[in-house]
Protein backbone atom coordinates (compact mmCIF):
# COMPACT_ATOMS: atom_id res chain seq x y z
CA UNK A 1 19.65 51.32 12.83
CA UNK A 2 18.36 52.94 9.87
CA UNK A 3 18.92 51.83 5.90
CA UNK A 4 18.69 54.25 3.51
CA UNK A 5 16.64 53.10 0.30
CA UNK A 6 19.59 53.25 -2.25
CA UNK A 7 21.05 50.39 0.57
CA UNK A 8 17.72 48.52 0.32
CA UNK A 9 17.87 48.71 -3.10
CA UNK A 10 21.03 47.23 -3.41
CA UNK A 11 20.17 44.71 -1.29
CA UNK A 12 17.11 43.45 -3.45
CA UNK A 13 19.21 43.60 -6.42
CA UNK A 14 21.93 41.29 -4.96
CA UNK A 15 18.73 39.02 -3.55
CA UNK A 16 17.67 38.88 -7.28
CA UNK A 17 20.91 37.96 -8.28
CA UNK A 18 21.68 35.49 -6.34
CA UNK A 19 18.52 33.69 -7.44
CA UNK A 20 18.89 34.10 -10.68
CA UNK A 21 22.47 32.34 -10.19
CA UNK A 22 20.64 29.47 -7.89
CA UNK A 23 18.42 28.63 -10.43
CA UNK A 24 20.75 28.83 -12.76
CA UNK A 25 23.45 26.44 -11.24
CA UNK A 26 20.36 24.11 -10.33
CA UNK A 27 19.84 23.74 -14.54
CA UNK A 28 23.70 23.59 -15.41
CA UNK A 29 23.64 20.10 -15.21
CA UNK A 30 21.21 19.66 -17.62
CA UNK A 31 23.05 21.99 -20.06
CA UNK A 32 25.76 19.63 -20.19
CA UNK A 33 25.94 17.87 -23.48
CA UNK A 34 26.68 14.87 -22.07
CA UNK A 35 23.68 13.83 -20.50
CA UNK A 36 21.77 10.87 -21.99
CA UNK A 37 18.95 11.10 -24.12
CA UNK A 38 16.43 8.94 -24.55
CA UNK A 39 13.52 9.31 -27.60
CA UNK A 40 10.04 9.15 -27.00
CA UNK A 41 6.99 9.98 -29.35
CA UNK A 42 4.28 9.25 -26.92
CA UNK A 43 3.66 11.21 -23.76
CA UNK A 44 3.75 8.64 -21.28
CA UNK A 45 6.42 6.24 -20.25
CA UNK A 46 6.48 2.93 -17.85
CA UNK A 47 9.14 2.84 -15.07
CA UNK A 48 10.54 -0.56 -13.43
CA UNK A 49 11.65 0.26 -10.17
CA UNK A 50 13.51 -2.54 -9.14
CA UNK A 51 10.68 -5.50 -9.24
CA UNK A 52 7.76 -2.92 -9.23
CA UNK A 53 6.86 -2.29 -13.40
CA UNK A 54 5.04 0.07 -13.28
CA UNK A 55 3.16 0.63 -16.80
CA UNK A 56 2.37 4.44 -18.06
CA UNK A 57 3.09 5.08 -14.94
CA UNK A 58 5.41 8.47 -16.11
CA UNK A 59 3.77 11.55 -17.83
CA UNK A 60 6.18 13.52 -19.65
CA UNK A 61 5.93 16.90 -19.12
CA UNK A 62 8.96 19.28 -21.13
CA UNK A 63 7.25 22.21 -18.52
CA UNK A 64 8.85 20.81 -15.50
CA UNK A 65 12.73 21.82 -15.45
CA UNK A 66 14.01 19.51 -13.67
CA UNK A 67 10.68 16.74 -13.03
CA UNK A 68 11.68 14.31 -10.20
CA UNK A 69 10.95 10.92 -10.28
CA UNK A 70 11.86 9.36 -6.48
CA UNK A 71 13.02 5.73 -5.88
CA UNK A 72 10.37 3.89 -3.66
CA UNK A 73 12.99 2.30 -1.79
CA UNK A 74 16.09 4.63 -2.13
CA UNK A 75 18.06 2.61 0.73
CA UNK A 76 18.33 -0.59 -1.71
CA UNK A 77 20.98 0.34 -4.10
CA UNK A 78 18.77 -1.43 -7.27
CA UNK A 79 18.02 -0.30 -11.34
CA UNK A 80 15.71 2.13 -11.88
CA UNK A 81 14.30 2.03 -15.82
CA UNK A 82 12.38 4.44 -17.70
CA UNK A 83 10.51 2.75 -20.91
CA UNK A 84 9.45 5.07 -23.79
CA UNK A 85 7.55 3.70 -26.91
CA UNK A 86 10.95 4.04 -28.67
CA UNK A 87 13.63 4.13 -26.20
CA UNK A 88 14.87 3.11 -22.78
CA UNK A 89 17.38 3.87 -20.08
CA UNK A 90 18.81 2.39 -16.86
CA UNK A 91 20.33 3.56 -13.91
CA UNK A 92 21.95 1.68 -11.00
CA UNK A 93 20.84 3.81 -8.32
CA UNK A 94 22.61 3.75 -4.44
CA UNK A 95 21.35 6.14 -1.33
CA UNK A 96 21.85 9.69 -1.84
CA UNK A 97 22.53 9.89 -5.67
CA UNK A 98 20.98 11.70 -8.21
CA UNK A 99 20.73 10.62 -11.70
CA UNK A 100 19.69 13.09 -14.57
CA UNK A 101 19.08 12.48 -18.37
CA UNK A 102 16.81 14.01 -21.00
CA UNK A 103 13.87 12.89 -22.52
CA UNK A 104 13.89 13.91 -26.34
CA UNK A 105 9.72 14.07 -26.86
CA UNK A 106 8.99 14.19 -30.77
CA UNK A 107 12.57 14.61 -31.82
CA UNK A 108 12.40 18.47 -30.26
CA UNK A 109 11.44 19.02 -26.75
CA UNK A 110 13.80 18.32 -24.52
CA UNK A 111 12.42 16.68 -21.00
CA UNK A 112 14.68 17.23 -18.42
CA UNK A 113 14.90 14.02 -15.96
CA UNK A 114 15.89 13.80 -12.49
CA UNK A 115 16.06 10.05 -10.74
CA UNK A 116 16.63 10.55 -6.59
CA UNK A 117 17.32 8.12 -4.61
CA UNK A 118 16.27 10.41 -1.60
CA UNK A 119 13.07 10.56 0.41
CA UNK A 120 10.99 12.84 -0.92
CA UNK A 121 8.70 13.46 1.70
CA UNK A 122 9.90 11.52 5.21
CA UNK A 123 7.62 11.83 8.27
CA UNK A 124 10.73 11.51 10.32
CA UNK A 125 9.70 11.11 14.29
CA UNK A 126 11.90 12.21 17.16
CA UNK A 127 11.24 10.39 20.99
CA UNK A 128 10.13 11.61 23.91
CA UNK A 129 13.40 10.02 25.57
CA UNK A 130 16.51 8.96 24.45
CA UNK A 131 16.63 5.59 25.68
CA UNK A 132 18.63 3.08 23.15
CA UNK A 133 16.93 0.15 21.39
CA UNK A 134 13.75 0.36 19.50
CA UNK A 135 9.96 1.40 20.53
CA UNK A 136 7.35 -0.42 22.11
CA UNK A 137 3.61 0.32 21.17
CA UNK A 138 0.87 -1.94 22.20
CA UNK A 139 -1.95 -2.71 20.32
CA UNK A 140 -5.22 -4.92 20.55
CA UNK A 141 -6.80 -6.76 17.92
CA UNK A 142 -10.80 -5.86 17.17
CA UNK A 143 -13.32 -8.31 16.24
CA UNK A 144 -13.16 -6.92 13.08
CA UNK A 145 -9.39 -8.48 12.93
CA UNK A 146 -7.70 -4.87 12.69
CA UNK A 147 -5.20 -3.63 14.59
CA UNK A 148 -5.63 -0.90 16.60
CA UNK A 149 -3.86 1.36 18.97
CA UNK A 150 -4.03 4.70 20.62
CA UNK A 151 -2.42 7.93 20.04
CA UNK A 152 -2.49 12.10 20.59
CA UNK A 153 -2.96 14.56 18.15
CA UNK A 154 -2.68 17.87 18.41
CA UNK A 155 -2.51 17.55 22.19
CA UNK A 156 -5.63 15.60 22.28
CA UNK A 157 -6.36 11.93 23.25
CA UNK A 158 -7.69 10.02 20.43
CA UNK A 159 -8.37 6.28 20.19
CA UNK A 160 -9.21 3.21 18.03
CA UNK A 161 -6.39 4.28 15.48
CA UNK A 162 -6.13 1.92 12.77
CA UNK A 163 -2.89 0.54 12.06
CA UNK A 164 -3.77 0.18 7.74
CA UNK A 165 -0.83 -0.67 5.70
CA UNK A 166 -3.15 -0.82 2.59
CA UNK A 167 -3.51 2.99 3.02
CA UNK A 168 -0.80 5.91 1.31
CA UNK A 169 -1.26 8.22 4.10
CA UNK A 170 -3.15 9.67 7.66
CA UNK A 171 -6.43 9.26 7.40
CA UNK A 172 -9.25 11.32 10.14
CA UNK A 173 -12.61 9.96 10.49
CA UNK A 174 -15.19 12.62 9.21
CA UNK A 175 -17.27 12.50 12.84
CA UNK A 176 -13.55 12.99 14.98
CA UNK A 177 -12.91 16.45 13.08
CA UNK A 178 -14.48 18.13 16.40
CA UNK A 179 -12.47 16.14 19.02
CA UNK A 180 -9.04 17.59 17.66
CA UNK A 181 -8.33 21.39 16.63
CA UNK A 182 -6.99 21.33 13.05
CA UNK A 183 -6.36 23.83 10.51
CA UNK A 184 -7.52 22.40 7.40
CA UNK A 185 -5.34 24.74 5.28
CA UNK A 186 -5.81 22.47 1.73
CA UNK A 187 -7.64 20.00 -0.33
CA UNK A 188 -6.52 16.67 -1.44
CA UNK A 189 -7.45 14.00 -3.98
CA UNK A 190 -8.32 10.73 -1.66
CA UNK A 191 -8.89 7.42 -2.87
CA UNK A 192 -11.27 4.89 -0.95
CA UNK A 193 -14.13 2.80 -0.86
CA UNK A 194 -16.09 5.65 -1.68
CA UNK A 195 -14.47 6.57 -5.12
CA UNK A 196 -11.91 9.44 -5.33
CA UNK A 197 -13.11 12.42 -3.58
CA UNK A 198 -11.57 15.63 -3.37
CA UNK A 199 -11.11 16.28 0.92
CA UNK A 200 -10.31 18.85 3.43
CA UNK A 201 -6.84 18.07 4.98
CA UNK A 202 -4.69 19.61 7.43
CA UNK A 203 -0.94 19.91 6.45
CA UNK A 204 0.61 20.29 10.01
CA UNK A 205 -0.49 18.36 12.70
CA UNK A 206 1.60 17.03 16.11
CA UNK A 207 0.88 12.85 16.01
CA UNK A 208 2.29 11.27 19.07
CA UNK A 209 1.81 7.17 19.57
CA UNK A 210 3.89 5.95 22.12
CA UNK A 211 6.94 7.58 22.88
CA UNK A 212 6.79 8.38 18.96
CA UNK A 213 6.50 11.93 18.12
CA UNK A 214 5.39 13.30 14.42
CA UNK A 215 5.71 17.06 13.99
CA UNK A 216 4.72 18.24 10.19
CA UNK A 217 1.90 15.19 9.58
CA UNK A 218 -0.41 15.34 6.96
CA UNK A 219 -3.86 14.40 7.38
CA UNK A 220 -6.82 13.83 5.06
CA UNK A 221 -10.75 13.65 6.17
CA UNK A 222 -12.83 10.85 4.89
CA UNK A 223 -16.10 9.27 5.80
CA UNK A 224 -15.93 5.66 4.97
CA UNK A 225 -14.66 4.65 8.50
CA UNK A 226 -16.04 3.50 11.45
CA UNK A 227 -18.07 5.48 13.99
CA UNK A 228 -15.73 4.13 16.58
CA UNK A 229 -11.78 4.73 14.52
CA UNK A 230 -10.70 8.44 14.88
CA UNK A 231 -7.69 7.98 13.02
CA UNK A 232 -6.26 5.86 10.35
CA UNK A 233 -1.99 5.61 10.19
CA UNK A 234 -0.33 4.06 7.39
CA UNK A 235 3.38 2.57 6.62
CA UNK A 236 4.20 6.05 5.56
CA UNK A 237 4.62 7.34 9.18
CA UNK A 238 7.81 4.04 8.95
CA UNK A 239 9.58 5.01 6.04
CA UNK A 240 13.45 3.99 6.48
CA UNK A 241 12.54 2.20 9.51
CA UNK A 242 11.61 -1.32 10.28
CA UNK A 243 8.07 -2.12 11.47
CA UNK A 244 7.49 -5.08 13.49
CA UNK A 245 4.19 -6.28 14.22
CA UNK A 246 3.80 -9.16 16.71
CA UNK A 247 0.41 -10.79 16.79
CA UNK A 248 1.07 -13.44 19.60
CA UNK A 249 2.38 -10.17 22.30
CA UNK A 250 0.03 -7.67 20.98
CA UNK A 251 2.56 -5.16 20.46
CA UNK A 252 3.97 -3.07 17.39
CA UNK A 253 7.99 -2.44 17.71
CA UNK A 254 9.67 0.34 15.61
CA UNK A 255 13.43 -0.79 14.83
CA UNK A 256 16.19 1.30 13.48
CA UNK A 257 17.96 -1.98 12.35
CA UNK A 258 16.94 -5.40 11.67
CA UNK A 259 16.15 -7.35 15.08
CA UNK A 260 17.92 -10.46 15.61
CA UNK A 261 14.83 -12.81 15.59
CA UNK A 262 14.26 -12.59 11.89
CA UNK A 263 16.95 -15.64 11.26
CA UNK A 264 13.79 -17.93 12.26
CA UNK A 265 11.82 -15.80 10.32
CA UNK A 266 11.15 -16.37 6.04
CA UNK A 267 12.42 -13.51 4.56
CA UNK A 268 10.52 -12.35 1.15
CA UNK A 269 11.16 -9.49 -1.52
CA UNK A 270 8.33 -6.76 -1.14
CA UNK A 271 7.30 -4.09 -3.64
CA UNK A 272 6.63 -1.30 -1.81
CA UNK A 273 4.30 1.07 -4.17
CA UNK A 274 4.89 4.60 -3.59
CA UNK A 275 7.24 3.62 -1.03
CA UNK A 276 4.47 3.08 1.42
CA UNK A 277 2.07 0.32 0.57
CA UNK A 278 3.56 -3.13 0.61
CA UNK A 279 3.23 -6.37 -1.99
CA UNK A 280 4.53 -9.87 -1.71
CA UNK A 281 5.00 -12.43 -4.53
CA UNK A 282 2.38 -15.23 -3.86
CA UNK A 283 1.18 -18.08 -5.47
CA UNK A 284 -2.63 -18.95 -6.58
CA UNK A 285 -4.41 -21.63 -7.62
CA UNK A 286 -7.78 -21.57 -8.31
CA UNK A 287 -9.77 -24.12 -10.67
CA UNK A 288 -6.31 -26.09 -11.30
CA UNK A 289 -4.89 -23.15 -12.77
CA UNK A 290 -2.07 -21.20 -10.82
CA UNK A 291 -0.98 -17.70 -11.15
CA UNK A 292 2.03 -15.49 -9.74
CA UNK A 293 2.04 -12.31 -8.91
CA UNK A 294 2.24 -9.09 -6.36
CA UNK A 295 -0.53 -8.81 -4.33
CA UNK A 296 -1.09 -6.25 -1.38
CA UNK A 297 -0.60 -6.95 2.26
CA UNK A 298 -3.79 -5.01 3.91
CA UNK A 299 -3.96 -4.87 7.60
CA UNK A 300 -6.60 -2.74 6.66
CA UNK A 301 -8.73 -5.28 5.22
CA UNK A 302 -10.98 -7.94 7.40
CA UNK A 303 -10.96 -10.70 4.06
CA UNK A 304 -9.32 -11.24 1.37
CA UNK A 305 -10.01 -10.17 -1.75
CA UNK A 306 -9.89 -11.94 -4.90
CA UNK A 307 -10.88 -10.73 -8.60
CA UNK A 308 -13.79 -11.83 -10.03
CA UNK A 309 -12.42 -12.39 -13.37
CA UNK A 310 -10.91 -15.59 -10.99
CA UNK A 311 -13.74 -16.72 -9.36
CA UNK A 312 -16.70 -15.96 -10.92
CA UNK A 313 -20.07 -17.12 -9.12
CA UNK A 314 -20.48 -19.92 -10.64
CA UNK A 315 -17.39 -21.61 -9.76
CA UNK A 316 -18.41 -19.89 -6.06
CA UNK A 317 -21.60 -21.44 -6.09
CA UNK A 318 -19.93 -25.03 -6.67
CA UNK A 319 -17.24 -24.59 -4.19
CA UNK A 320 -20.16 -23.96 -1.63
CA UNK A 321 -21.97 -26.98 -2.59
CA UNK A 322 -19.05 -29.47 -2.75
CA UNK A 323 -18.54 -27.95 0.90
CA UNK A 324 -22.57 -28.94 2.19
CA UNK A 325 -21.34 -32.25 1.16
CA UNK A 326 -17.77 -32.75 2.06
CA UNK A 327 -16.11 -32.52 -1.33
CA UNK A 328 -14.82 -28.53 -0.89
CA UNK A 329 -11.19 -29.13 -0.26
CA UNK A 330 -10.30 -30.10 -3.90
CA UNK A 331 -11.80 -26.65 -5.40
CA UNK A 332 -11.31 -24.08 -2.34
CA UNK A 333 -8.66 -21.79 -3.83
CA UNK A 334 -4.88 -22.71 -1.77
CA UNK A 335 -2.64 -19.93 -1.31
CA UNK A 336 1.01 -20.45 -1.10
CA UNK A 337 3.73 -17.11 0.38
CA UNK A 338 6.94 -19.04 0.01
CA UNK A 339 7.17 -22.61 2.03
CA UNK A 340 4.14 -21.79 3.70
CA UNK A 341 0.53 -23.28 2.05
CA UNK A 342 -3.01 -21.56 3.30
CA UNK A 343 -5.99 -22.94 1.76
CA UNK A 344 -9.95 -22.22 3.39
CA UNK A 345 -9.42 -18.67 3.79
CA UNK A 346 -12.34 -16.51 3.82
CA UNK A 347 -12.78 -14.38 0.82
CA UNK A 348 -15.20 -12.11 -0.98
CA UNK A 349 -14.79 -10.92 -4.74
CA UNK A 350 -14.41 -7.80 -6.85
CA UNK A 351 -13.84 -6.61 -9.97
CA UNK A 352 -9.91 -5.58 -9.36
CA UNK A 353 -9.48 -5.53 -13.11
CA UNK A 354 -6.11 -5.60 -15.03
CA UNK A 355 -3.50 -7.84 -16.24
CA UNK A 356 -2.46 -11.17 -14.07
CA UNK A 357 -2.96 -11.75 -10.60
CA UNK A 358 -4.69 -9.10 -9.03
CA UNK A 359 -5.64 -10.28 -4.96
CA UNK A 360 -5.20 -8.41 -1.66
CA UNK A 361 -4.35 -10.02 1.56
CA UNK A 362 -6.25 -8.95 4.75
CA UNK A 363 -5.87 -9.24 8.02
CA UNK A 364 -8.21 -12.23 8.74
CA UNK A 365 -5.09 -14.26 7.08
CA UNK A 366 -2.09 -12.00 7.55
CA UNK A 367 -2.59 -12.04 11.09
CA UNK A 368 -1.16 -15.99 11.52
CA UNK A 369 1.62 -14.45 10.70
CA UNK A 370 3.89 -12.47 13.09
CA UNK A 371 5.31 -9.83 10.42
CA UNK A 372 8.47 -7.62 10.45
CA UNK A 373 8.54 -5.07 7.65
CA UNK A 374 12.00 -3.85 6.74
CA UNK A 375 11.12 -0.32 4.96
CA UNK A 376 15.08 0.63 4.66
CA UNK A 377 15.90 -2.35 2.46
CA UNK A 378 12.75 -4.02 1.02
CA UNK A 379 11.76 -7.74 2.51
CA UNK A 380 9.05 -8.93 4.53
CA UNK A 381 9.72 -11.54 7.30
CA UNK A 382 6.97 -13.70 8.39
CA UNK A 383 6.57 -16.41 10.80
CA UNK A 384 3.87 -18.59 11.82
CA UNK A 385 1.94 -17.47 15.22
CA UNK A 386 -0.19 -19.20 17.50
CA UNK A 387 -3.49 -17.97 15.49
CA UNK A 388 -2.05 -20.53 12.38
CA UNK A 389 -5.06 -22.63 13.31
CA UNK A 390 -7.50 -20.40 14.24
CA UNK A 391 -11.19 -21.09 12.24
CA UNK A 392 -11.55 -18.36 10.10
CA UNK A 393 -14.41 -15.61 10.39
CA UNK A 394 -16.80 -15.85 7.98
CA UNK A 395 -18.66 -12.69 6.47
CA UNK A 396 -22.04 -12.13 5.65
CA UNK A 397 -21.13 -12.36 1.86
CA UNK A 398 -20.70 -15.96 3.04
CA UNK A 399 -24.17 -17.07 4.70
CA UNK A 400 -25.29 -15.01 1.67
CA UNK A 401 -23.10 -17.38 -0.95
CA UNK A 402 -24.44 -20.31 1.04
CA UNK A 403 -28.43 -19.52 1.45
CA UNK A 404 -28.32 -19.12 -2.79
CA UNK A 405 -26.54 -22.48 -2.59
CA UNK A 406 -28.73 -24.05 -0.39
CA UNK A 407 -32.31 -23.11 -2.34
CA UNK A 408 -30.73 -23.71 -6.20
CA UNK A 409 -29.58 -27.62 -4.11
CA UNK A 410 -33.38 -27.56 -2.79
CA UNK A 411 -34.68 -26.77 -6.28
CA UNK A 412 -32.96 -29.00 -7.92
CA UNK A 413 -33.97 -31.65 -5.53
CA UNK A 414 -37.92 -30.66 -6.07
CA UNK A 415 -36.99 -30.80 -9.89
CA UNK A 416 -35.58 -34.38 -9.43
CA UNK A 417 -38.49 -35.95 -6.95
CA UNK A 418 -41.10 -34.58 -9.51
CA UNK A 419 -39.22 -36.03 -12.38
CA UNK A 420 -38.92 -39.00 -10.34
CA UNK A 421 -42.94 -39.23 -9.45
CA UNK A 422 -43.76 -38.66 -12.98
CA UNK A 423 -41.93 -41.91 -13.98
CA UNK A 424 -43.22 -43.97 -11.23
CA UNK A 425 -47.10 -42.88 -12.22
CA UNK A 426 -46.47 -43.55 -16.14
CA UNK A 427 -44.62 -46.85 -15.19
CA UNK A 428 -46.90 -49.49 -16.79
């Protein structure tokens, strides 16, 4: 069948149009007069999102018609406030809503504001079968005290995959790039260990684990991983689900509702920032002073991690020499999540910076606990395992803490017996 071009033309016209009427329709809400303003004179605002504050967090940019802001968990109805140096406004947000209001910059530009409590980007899997009742995957634990498990992608077998929920995304190890064929069709801003780099990462790939099957899944190179990890997965491939990880069975189990088991379980408020990466409220007390705060659960992580601004080396230094002697347990630092109390935990220290408590949790402690992670509505259950009592590992930042130890006790003992000799030849 043949068109004639006036027909064609017509037909882009009335394309035109109707965009032109989209867009338009998409703004009309904004040209209500009704919507609420809030003033600002600065060009960055902080957002609480239910108990995550997050501080100049928000750039305000009067270019973006409307600019999203998306709830990090937006199936827990919960108040969503934007701070401006002058001004602030709160919504009570539920699944599915959409909350618009205008940010007045400078008394004249006009900031148009769109809170959704939608997923903004989902990495919804289907199943291989259709069999009711959640999914199965199991896992083993490496003597670095990571989980890992195995997994296809792109139709190739790929193994050692990192299970990292201190991670915001899909991670490929730099040397695995030629075991999978990718099209690396972008670049991306990554942050790691080694600094923020701008990568090569493939927007489309096929990720199956399990009967779990990922269709659109973005992944990121990076070189900071281990020769023998292809892959690193995050929470972000569980949002709206519930993630259970079980360390006594070995086995990771993907719920669609909350399991019955957690009524023996502790349940706990998480933050989870971005949506992805989880925090707990803990308690810490270090040199008799406690602190409470949010600190990140890291499956990712061997150790802990505590600030140094908490335990500087001296204080180190003295822990490790009340411990030659016996007389560690009154300065180790204890650790309390709730009802339960952890104290000789191994640790190593970094500047972390900031405000508060600032501490991340790895999986040399977290995995006492079994742990089921309830993405849809924002707790963490935990529950004591049988690896409660299990010695734990100690790094080399350890025999490292403890040889220093050792030769400033053995110099101050040479200091002494000369002092000592001295004295005993003057003696009269």
């Amino acid at each position: 069948m043949k068109t004639s071009r006036s027909s064609t033309g017509m037909l882009n016209l009335a394309f035109g149009l109707a965009i032109v009427l989209l867009l338009t329709l998409g703004l009309s809400a904004f040209a209500q007069s009704d919507l609420p303003v809030v003033r600002a004179s600065s060009k960055t605002a902080s957002i609480r999102d239910g108990n995550h504050f997050k501080k100049g967090y928000w750039a305000i940019m009067p270019e973006r018609k409307p600019d999203y802001y998306y709830a990090e968990i937006p199936e827990k109805a919960h108040t969503i406030t934007f701070i401006t140096d002058l001004d602030s406004i709160s919504f009570h947000t539920v699944y599915g809503k959409e909350y618009d209001f205008i940010i007045l910059l400078n008394g004249k530009d006009s900031c148009y504001t769109r809170i959704s409590a939608r997923y903004k980007e989902n990495n919804a899997f289907t199943r291989k079968n259709t069999t009711a009742g959640p999914d199965t995957i199991p896992f083993t634990l490496g003597d670095n005290r990571k989980v890992y498990v195995n997994a296809k992608l792109n139709g190739a077998n790929v193994t050692n995959i990192q299970l990292d929920l201190g991670a915001g995304g899909t991670i490929i190890n730099k040397t695995s790039v030629k075991k999978v064929k990718m099209n690396f069709d972008q670049k991306v801003n990554l942050a790691n260990s080694d600094g923020v780099n701008l990568v090569p990462s493939a927007s489309k790939n096929l990720l199956q684990i399990g009967n779990l099957v990922w269709d659109s899944v973005s992944i990121a190179v990076a070189s900071n991983m281990k020769d023998y990890e292809d892959l690193l997965i995050g929470n972000s491939l569980f949002r709206g689900k519930i993630l259970e990880i079980n360390y006594d069975k070995k086995i990771l189990v993907v719920h669609g509702t909350l399991p019955p088991q957690t009524t023996a379980y502790s349940r706990h408020d998480v933050i989870l920032d971005g949506g992805v990466i989880p925090y707990i409220k803990v308690k810490l007390n270090i040199r008799n002073r406690t602190q409470t705060g949010w600190v990140m659960f890291d499956t990712g992580a061997r150790t802990s991690i505590l600030n140094t601004a908490d335990v500087p080396m001296a204080y180190r230094l003295a822990n490790e020499m009340a411990s030659m002697i016996g007389l560690n347990k009154a300065m180790m630092p204890k650790l309390e999540i709730g009802k339960y109390q952890l104290s000789g935990f191994e640790y190593k220290i970094r500047d972390m910076g900031g405000e508060g408590l600032n501490m991340l949790l790895g999986n040399d402690l977290l995995k006492r606990f079994n742990l089921i992670l309830d993405n849809k509505n924002g707790y963490m259950y935990i529950q004591p395992n049988s690896l409660i009592d299990v010695p734990y590992r100690k790094r080399s930042e350890y025999y490292v803490v403890r040889i220093v130890t050792g030769l400033i006790l053995l110099l101050a003992g040479i200091v002494i017996y000369i002092k000592l000799r001295k004295n005993k030849i003057h003696k009269p």
